[in-house]
N, C-alpha and C. Protein backbone atom coordinates (compact mmCIF):
# COMPACT_ATOMS: atom_id res chain seq x y z
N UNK A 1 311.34 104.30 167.29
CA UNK A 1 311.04 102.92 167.58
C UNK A 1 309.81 102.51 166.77
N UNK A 2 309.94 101.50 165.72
CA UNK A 2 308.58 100.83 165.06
C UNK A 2 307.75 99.90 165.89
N UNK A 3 306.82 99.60 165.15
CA UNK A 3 305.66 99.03 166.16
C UNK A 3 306.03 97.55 166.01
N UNK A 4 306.95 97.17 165.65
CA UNK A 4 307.51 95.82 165.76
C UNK A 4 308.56 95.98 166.85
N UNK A 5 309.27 96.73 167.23
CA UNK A 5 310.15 96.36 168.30
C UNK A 5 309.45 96.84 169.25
N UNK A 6 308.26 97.97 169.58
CA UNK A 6 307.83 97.23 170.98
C UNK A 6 307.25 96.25 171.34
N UNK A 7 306.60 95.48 169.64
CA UNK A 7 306.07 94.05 170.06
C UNK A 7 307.22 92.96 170.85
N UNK A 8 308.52 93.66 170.30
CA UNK A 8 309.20 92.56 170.95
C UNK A 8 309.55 92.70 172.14
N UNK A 9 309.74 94.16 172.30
CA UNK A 9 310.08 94.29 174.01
C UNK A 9 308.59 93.96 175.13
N UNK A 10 307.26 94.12 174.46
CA UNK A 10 306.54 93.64 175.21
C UNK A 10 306.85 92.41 175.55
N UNK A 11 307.17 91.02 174.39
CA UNK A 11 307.30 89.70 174.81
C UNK A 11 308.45 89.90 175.55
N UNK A 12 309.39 90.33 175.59
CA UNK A 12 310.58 89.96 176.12
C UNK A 12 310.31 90.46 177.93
N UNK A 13 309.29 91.67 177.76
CA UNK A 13 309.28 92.03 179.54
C UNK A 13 307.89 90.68 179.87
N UNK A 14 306.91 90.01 178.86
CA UNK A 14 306.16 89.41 179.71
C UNK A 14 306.63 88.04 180.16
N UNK A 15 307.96 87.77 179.61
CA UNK A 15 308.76 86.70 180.35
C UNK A 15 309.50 87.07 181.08
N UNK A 16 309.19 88.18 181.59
CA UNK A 16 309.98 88.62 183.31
C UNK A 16 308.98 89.10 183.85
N UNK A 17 308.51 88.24 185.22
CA UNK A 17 307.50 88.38 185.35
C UNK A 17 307.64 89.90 186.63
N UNK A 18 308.82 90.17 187.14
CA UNK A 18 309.20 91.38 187.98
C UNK A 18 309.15 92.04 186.92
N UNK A 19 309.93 92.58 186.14
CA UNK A 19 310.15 93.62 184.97
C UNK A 19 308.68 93.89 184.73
N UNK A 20 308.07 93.03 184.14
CA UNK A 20 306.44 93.29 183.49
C UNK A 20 305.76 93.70 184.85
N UNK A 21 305.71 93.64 186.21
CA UNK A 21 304.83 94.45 186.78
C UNK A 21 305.35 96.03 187.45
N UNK A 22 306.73 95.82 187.22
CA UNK A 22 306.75 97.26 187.59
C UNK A 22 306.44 98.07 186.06
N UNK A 23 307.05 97.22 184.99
CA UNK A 23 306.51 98.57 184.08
C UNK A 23 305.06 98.61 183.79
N UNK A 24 304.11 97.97 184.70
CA UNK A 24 302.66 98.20 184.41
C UNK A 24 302.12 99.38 185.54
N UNK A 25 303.67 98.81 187.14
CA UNK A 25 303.40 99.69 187.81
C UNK A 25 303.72 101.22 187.60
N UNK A 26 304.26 101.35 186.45
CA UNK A 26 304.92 102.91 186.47
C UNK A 26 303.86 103.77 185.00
N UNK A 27 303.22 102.74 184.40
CA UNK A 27 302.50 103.03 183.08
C UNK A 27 301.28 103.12 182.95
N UNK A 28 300.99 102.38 184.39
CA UNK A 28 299.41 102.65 184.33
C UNK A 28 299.03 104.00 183.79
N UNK A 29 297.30 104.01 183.96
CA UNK A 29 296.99 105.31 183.68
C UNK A 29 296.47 105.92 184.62
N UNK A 30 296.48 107.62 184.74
CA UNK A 30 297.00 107.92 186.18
C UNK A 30 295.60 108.58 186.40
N UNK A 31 295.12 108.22 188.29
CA UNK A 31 293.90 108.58 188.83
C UNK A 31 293.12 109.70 188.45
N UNK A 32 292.51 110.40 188.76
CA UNK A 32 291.92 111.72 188.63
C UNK A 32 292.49 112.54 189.71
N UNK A 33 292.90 113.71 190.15
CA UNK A 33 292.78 114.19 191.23
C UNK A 33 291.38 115.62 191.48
N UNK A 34 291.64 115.88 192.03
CA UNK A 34 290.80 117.52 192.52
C UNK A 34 291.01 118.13 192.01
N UNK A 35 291.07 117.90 190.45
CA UNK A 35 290.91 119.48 189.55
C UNK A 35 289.60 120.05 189.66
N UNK A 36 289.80 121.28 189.24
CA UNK A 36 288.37 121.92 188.92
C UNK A 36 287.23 121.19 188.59
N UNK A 37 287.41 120.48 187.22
CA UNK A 37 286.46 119.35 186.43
C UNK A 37 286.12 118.30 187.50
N UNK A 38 286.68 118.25 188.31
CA UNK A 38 286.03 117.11 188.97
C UNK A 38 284.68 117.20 189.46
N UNK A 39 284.92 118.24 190.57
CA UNK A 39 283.55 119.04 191.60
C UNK A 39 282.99 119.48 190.91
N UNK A 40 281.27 119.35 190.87
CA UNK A 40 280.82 119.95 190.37
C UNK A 40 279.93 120.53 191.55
N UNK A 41 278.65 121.47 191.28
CA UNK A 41 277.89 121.93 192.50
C UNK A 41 276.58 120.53 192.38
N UNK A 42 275.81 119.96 193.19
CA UNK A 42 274.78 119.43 193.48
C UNK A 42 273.77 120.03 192.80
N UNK A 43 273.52 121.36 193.16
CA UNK A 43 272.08 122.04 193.09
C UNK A 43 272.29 122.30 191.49
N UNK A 44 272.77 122.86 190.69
CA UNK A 44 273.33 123.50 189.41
C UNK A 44 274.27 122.92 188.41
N UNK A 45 275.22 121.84 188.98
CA UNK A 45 276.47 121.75 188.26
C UNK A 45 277.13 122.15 187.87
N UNK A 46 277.28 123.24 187.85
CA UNK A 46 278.41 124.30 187.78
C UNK A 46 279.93 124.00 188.00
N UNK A 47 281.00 124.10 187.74
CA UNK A 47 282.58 123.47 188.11
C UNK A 47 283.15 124.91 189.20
N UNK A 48 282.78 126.00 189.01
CA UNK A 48 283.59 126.77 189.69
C UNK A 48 283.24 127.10 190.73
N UNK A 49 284.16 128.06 191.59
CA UNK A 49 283.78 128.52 192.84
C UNK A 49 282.91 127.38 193.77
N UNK A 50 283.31 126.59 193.60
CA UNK A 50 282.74 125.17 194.53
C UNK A 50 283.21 125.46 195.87
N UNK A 51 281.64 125.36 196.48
CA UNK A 51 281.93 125.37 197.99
C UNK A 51 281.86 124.24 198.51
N UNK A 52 283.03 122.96 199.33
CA UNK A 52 282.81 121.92 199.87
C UNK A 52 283.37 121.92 201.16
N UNK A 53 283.17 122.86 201.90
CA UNK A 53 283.10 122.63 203.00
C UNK A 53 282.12 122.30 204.38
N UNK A 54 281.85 121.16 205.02
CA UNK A 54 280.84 120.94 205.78
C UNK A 54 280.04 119.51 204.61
N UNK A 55 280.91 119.15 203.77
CA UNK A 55 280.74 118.55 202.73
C UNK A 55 279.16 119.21 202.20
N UNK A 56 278.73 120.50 201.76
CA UNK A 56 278.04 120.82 201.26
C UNK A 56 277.87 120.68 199.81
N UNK A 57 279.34 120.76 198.57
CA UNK A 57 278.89 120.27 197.93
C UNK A 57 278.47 121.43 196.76
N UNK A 58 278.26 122.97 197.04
CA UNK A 58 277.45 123.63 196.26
C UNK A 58 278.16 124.53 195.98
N UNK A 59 278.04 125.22 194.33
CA UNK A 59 279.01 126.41 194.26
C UNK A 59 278.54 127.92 194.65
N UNK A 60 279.21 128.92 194.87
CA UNK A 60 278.86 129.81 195.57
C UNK A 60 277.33 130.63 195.56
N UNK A 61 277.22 130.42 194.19
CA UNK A 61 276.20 131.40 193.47
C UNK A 61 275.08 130.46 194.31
N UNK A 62 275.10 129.28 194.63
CA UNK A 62 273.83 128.23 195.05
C UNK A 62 273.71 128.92 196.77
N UNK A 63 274.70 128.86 197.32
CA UNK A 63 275.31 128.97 198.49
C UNK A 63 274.83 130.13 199.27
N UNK A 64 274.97 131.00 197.89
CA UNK A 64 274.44 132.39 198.67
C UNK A 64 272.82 132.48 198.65
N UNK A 65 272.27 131.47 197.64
CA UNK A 65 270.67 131.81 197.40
C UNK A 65 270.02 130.51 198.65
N UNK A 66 270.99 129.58 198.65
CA UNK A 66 270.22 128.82 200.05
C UNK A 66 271.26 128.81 201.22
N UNK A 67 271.94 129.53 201.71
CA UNK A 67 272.36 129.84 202.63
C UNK A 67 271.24 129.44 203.65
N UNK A 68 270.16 130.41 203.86
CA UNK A 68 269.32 129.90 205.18
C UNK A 68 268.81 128.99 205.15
N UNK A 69 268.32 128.39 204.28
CA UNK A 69 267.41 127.20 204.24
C UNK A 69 268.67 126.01 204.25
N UNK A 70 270.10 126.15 203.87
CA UNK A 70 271.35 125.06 204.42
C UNK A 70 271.28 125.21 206.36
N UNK A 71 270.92 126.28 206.78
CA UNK A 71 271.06 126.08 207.93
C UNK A 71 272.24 127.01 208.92
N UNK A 72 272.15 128.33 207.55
CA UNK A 72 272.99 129.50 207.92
C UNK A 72 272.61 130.43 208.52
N UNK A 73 272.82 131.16 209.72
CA UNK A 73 272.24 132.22 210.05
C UNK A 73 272.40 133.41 209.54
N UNK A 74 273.50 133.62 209.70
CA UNK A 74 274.02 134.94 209.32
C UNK A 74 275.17 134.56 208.03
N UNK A 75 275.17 135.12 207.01
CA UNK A 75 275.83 135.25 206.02
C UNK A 75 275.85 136.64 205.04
N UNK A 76 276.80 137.20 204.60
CA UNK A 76 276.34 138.00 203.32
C UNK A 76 276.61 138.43 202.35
């Protein structure tokens, strides 16, 4: 397909005005989810071994060095 016939199929879907929003609804560009890259740690930034539970937020290596001072008793 040349870059002239999708100019034309663009005009031809933006005079349908249903046609033109579902194919914007199906083409958008798509969210981020919860990959790795997303989380990072707070304390370090680090991407891996992310601990977010208790929405803490920190990856392990952080986790284990402030464990008590987060408010852990016992850990090890």
């Amino acid at each position: 397909m040349t870059y002239s016939e999708h100019t034309k199929v663009y005009t031809q879907l933006k005079n349908k005005k249903v046609k033109w929003k579902k194919f914007l609804k199906h083409n958008a560009p798509k969210k981020k989810g919860n990959d790795p890259g997303v989380k990072r740690c707070s304390l370090c930034g680090r991407i891996g071994g992310h601990v977010g539970k208790y929405n803490l937020d920190v990856c392990r290596q952080c986790f284990r060095e402030n464990a008590r001072a987060l408010g852990f008793k016992k850990y090890h």
